[in-house]
C-alpha atoms as a PDB file:
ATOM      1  CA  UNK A   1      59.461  73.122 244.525  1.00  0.00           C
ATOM      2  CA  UNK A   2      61.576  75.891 245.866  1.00  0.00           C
ATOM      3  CA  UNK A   3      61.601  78.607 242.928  1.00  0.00           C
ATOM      4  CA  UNK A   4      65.310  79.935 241.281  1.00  0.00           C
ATOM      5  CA  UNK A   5      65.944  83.725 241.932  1.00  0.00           C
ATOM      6  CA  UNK A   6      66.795  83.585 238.266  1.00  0.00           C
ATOM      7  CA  UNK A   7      64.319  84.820 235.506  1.00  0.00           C
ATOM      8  CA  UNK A   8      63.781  81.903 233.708  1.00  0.00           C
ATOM      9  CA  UNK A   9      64.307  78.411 233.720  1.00  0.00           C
ATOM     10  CA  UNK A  10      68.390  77.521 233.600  1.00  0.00           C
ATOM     11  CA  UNK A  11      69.053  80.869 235.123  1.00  0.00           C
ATOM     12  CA  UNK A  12      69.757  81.393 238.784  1.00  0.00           C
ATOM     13  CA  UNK A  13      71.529  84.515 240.429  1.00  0.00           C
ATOM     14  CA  UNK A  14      74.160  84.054 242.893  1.00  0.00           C
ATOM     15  CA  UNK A  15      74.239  86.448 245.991  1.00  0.00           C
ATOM     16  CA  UNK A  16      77.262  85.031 247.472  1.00  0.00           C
ATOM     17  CA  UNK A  17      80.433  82.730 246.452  1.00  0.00           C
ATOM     18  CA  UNK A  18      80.755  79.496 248.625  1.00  0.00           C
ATOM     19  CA  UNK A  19      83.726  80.725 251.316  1.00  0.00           C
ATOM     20  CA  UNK A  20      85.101  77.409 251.233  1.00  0.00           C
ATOM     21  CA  UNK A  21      86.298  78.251 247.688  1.00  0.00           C
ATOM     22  CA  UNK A  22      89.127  80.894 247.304  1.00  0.00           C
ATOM     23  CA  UNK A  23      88.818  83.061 244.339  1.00  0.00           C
ATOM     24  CA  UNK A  24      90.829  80.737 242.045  1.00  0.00           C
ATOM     25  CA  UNK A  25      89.248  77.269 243.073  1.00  0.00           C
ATOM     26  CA  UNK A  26      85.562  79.521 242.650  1.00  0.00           C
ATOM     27  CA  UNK A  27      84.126  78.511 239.528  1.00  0.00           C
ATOM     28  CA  UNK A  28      80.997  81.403 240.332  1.00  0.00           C
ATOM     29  CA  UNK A  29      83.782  83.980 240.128  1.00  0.00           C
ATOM     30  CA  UNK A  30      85.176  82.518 236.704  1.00  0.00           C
ATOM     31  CA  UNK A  31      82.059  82.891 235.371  1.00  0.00           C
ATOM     32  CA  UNK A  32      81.108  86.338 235.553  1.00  0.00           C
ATOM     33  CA  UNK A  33      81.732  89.336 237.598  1.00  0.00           C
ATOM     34  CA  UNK A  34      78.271  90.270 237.765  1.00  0.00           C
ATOM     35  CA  UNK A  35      77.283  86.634 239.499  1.00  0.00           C
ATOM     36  CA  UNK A  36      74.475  86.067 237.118  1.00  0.00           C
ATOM     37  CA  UNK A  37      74.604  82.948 235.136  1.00  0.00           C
ATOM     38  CA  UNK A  38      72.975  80.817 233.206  1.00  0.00           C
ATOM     39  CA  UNK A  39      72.771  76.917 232.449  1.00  0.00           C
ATOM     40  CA  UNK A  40      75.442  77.549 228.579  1.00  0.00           C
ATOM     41  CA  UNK A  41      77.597  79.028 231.286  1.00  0.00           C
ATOM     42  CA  UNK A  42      77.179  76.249 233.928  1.00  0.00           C
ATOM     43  CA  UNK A  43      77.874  74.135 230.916  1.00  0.00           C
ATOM     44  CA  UNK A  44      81.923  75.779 230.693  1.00  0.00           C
ATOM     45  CA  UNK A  45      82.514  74.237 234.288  1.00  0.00           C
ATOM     46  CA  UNK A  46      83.106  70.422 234.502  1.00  0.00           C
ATOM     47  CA  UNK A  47      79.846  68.107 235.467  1.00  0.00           C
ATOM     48  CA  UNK A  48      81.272  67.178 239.207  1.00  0.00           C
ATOM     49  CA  UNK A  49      81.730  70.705 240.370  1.00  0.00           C
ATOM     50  CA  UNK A  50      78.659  71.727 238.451  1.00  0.00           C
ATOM     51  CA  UNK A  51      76.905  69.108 239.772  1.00  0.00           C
ATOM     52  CA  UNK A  52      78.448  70.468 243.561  1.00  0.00           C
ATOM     53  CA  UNK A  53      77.556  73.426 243.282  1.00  0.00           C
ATOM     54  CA  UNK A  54      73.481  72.531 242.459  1.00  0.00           C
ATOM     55  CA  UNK A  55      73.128  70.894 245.257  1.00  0.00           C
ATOM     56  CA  UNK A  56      75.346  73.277 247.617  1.00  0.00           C
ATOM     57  CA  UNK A  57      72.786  75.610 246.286  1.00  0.00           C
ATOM     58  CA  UNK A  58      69.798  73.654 245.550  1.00  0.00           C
ATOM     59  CA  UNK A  59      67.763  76.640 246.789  1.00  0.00           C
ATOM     60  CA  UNK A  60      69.058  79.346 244.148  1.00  0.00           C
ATOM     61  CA  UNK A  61      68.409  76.239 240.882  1.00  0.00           C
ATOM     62  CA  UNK A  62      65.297  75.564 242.027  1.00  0.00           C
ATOM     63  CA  UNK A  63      66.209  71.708 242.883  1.00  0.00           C
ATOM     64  CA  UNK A  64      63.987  70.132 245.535  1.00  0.00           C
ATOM     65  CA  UNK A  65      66.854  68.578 248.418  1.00  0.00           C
ATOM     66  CA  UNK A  66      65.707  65.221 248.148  1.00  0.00           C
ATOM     67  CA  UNK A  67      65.894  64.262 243.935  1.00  0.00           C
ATOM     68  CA  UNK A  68      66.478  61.738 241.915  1.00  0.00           C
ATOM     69  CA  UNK A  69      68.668  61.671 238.573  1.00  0.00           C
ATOM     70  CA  UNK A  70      65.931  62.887 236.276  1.00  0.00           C
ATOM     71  CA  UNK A  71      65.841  66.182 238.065  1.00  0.00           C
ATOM     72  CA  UNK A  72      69.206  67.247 237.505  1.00  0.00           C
ATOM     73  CA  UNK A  73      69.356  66.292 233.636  1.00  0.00           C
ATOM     74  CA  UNK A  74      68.522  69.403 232.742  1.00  0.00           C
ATOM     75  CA  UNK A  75      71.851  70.919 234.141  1.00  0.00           C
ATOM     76  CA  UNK A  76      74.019  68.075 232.180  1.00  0.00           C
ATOM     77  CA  UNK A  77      72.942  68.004 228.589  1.00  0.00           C
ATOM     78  CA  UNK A  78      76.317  66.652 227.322  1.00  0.00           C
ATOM     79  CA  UNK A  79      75.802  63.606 229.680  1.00  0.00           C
ATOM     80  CA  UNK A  80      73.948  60.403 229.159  1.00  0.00           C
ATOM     81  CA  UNK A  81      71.555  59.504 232.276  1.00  0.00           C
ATOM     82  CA  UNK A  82      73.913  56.482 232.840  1.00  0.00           C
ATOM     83  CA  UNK A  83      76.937  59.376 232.919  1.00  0.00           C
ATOM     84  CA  UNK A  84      75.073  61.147 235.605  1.00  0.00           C
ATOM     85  CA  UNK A  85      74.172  58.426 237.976  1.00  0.00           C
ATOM     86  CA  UNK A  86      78.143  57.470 238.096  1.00  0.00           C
ATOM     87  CA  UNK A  87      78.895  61.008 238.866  1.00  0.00           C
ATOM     88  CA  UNK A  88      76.513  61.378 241.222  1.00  0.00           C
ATOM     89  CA  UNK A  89      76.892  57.992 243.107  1.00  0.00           C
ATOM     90  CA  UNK A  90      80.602  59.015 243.402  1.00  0.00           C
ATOM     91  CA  UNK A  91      79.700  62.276 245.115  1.00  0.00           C
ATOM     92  CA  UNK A  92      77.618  60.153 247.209  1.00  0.00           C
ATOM     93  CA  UNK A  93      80.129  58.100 248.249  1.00  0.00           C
ATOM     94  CA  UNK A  94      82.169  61.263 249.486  1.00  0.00           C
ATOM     95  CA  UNK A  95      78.564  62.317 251.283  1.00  0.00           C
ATOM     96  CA  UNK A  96      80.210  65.973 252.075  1.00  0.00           C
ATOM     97  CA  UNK A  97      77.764  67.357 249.665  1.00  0.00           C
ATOM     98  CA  UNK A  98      74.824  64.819 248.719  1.00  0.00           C
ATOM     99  CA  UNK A  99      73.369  61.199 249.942  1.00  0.00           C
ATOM    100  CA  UNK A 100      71.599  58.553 249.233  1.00  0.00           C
ATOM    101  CA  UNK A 101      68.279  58.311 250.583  1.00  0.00           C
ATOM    102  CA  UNK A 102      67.883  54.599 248.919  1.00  0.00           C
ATOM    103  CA  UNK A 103      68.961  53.610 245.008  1.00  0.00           C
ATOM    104  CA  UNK A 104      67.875  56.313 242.954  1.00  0.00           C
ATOM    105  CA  UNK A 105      67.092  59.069 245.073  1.00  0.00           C
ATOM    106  CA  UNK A 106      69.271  61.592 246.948  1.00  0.00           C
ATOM    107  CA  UNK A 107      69.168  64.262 249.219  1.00  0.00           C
ATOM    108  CA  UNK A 108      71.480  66.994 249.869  1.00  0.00           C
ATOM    109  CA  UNK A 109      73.847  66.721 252.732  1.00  0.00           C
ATOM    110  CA  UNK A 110      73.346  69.533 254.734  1.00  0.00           C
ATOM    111  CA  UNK A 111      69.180  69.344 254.141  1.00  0.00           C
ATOM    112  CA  UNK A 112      67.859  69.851 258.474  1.00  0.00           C
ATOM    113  CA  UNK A 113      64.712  67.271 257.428  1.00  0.00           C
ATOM    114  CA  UNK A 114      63.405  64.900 259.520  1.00  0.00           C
ATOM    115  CA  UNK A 115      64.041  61.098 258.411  1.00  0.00           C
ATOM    116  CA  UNK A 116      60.176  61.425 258.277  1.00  0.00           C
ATOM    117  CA  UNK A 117      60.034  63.952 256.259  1.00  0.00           C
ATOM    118  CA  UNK A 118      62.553  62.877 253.462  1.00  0.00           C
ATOM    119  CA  UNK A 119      61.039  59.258 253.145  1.00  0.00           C
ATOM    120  CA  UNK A 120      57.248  61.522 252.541  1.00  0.00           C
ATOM    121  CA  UNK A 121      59.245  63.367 250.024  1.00  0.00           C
ATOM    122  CA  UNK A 122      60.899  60.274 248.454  1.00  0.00           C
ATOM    123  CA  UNK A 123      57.398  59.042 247.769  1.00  0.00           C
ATOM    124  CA  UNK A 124      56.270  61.725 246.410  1.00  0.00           C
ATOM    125  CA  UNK A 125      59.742  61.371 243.757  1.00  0.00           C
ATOM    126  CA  UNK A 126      58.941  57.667 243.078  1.00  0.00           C
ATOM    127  CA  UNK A 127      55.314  57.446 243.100  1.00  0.00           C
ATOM    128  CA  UNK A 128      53.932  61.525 241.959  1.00  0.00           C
ATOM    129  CA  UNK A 129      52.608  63.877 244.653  1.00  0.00           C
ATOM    130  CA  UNK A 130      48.555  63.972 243.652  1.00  0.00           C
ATOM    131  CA  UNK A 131      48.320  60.323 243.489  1.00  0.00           C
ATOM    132  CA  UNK A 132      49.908  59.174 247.061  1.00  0.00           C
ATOM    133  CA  UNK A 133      49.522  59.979 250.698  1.00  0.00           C
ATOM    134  CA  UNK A 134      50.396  58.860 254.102  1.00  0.00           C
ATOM    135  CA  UNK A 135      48.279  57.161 255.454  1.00  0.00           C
ATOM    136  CA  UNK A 136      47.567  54.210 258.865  1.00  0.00           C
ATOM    137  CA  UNK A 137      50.211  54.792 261.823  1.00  0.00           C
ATOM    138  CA  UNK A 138      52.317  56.982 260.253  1.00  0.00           C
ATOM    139  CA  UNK A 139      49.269  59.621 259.601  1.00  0.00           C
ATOM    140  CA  UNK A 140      47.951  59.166 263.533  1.00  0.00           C
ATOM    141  CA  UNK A 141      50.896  58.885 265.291  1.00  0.00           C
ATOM    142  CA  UNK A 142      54.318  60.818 266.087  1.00  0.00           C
ATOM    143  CA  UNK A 143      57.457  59.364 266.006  1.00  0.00           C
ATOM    144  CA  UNK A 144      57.890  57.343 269.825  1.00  0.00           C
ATOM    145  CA  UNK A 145      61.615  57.039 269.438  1.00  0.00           C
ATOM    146  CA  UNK A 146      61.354  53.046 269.174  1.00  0.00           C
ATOM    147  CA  UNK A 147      64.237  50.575 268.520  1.00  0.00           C
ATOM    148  CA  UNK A 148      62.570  49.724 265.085  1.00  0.00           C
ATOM    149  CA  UNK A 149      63.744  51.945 262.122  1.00  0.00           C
ATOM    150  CA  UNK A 150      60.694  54.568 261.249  1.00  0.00           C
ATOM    151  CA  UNK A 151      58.278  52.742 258.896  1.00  0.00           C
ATOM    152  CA  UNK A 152      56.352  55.166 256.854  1.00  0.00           C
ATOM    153  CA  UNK A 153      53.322  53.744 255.270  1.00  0.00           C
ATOM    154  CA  UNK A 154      51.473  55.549 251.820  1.00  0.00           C
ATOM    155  CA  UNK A 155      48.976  54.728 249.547  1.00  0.00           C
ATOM    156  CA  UNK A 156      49.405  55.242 246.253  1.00  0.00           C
ATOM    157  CA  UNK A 157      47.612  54.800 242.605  1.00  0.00           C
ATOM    158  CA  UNK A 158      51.150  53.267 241.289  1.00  0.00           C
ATOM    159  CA  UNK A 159      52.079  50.032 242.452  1.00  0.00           C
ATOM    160  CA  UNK A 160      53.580  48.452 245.142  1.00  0.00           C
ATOM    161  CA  UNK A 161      56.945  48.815 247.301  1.00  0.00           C
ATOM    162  CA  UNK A 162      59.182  48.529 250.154  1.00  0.00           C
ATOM    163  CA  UNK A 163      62.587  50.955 250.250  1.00  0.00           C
ATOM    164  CA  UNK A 164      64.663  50.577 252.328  1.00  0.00           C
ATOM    165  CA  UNK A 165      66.920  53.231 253.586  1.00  0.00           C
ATOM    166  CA  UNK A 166      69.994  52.811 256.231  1.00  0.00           C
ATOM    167  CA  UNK A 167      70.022  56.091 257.026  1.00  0.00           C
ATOM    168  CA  UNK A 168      65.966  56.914 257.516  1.00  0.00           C
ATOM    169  CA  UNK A 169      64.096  53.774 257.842  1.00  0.00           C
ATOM    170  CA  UNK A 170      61.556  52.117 255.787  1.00  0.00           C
ATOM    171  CA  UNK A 171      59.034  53.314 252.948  1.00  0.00           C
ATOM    172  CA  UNK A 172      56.154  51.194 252.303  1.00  0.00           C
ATOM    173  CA  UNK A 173      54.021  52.167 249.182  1.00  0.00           C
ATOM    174  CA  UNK A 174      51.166  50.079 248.979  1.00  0.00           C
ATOM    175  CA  UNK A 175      48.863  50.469 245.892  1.00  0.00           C
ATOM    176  CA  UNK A 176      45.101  51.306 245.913  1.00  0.00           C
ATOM    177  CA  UNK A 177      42.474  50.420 243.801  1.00  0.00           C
ATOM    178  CA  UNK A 178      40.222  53.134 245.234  1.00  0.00           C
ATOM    179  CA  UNK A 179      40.420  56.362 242.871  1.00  0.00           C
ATOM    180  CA  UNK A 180      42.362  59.318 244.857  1.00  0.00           C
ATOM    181  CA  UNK A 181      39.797  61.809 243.237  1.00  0.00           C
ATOM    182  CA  UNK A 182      37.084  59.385 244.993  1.00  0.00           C
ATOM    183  CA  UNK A 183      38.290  60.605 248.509  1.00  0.00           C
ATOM    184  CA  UNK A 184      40.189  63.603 248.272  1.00  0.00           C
ATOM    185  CA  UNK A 185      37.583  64.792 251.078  1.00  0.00           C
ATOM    186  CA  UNK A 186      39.367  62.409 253.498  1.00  0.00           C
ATOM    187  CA  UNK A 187      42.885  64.204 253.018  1.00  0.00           C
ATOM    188  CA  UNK A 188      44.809  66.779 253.858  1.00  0.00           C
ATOM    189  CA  UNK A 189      47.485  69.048 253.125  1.00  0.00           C
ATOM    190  CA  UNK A 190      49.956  68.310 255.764  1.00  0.00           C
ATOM    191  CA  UNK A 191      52.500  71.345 255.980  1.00  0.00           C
ATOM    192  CA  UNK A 192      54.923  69.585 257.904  1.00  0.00           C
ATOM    193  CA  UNK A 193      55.388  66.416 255.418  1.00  0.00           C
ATOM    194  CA  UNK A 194      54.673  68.922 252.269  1.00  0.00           C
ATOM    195  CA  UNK A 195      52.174  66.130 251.116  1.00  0.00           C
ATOM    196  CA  UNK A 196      48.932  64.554 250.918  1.00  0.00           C
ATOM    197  CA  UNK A 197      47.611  62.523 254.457  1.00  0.00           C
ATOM    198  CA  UNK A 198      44.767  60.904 255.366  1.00  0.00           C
ATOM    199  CA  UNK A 199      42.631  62.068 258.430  1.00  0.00           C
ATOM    200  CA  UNK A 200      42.148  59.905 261.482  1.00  0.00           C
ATOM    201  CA  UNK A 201      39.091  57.927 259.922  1.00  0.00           C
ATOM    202  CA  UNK A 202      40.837  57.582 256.580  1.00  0.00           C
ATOM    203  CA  UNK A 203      43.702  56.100 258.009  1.00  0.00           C
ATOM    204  CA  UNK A 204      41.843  53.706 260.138  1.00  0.00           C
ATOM    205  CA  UNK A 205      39.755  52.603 256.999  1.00  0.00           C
ATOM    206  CA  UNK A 206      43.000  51.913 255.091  1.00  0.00           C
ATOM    207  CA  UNK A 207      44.365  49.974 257.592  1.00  0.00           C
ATOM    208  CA  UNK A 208      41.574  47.311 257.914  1.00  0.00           C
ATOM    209  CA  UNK A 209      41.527  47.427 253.855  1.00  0.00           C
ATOM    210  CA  UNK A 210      45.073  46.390 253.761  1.00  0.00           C
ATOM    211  CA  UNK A 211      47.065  45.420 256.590  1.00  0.00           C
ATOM    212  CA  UNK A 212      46.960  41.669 255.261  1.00  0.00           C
ATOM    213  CA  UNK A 213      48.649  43.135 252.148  1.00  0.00           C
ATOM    214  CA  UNK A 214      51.477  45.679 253.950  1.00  0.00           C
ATOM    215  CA  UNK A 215      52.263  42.803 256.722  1.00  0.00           C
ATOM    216  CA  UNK A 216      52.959  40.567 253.580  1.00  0.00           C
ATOM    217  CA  UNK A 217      54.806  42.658 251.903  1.00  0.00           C
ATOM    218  CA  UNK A 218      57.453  44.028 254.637  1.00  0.00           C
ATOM    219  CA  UNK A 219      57.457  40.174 255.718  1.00  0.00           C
ATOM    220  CA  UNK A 220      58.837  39.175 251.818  1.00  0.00           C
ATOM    221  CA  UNK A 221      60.985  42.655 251.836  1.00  0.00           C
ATOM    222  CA  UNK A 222      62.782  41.152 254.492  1.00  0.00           C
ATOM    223  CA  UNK A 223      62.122  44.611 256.612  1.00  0.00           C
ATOM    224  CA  UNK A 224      62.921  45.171 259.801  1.00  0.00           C
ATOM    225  CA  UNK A 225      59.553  47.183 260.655  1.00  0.00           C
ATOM    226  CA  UNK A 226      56.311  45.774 262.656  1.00  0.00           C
ATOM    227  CA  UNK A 227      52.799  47.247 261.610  1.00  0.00           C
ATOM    228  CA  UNK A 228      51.468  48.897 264.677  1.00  0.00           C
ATOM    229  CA  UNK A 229      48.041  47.962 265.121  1.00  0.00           C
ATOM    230  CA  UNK A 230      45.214  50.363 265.334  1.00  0.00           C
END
């Protein structure tokens, strides 16, 4: 996660005031002349241009651009977690400022990720980031620019999964019974995705172990994705 420039956790500084604000509509500027706030501060402005303004900065809170309700409670403490998904499905709907990824997670609007990237880091949100990695095709090969929507596949210790998402393709999270731990050897820190993946053997072995499981589970998912084979 991308650390806050602020000293402690709820505390962020601000180096400059968002110019499409003038310095009435600029809630930083209400706040304090010396741009350094904290979350009882955040808490004077109201929750949808508080809720703005973390993701327009995501960097300076410390949010990670793709997130999912749970991440952003800390900044609405008056709210209920029903609250926040209404206000932050109604910024989605507006998109200038955040998106949905698929129901539950979001990603900042102006985030430069790949669509491969944010479905690696939406597994990571739904599954944990120790305990899931990419793995088969989507660990060997690079994207070919097919007609098919991206399908990235990961194992995972939680269970199974197909998202969907319109804008970035498909996620398929297919559960292991094999302990992570057992071959951590195998994988890889893959700078790129900012997760776990499986080498070339690794990925091979998965793919005999459960392509009869995947195929059957994008075929009941309704997805419009083909398992390569390898």
């Amino acid at each position: 996660m991308l650390k806050s420039t602020g000293s402690s956790a709820g505390e962020a500084r601000v180096q400059h005031p968002p110019d499409e604000y003038s310095g009435e509509q600029n809630p930083l500027v209400a706040i304090s002349t010396s741009r350094t706030f904290n979350a009882e501060a955040l808490n004077m402005i109201r929750p949808s241009d508080r809720f703005r303004m973390l993701v327009e900065h995501f960097e300076m809170f410390g949010l990670d651009p793709v997130f999912t309700h749970t991440d952003i409670k800390f900044w609405f403490p008056e709210m209920t977690d029903t609250a926040i998904r209404v206000m932050v499905n109604r910024q989605c709907a507006k998109g200038d400022v955040v998106r949905a990824v698929c129901h539950g997670v979001y990603q900042a609007s102006r985030l430069d990720w790949s669509s491969k990237q944010i479905l690696a880091a939406t597994a990571l949100k739904l599954r944990g980031g120790m305990d899931t990695y990419v793995t088969m095709h989507s660990a060997i090969e690079e994207d070919d620019g097919a007609e098919l929507p991206l399908l990235l596949v990961c194992l995972t210790a939680g269970r199974d999964g197909v998202i969907t998402s319109e804008r970035h393709g498909i996620l398929a999270l297919k559960h292991t019974n094999t302990p992570i731990d057992d071959i951590r050897g195998t994988l890889a820190w893959d700078e790129n995705l900012r997760c776990l993946r499986a080498s070339k053997l690794r990925a091979r072995l998965d793919f005999r172990k459960h392509q009869l499981g995947l195929r059957s589970m994008l075929r009941k998912a309704r997805a419009n994705a083909e398992l390569p084979e390898l």
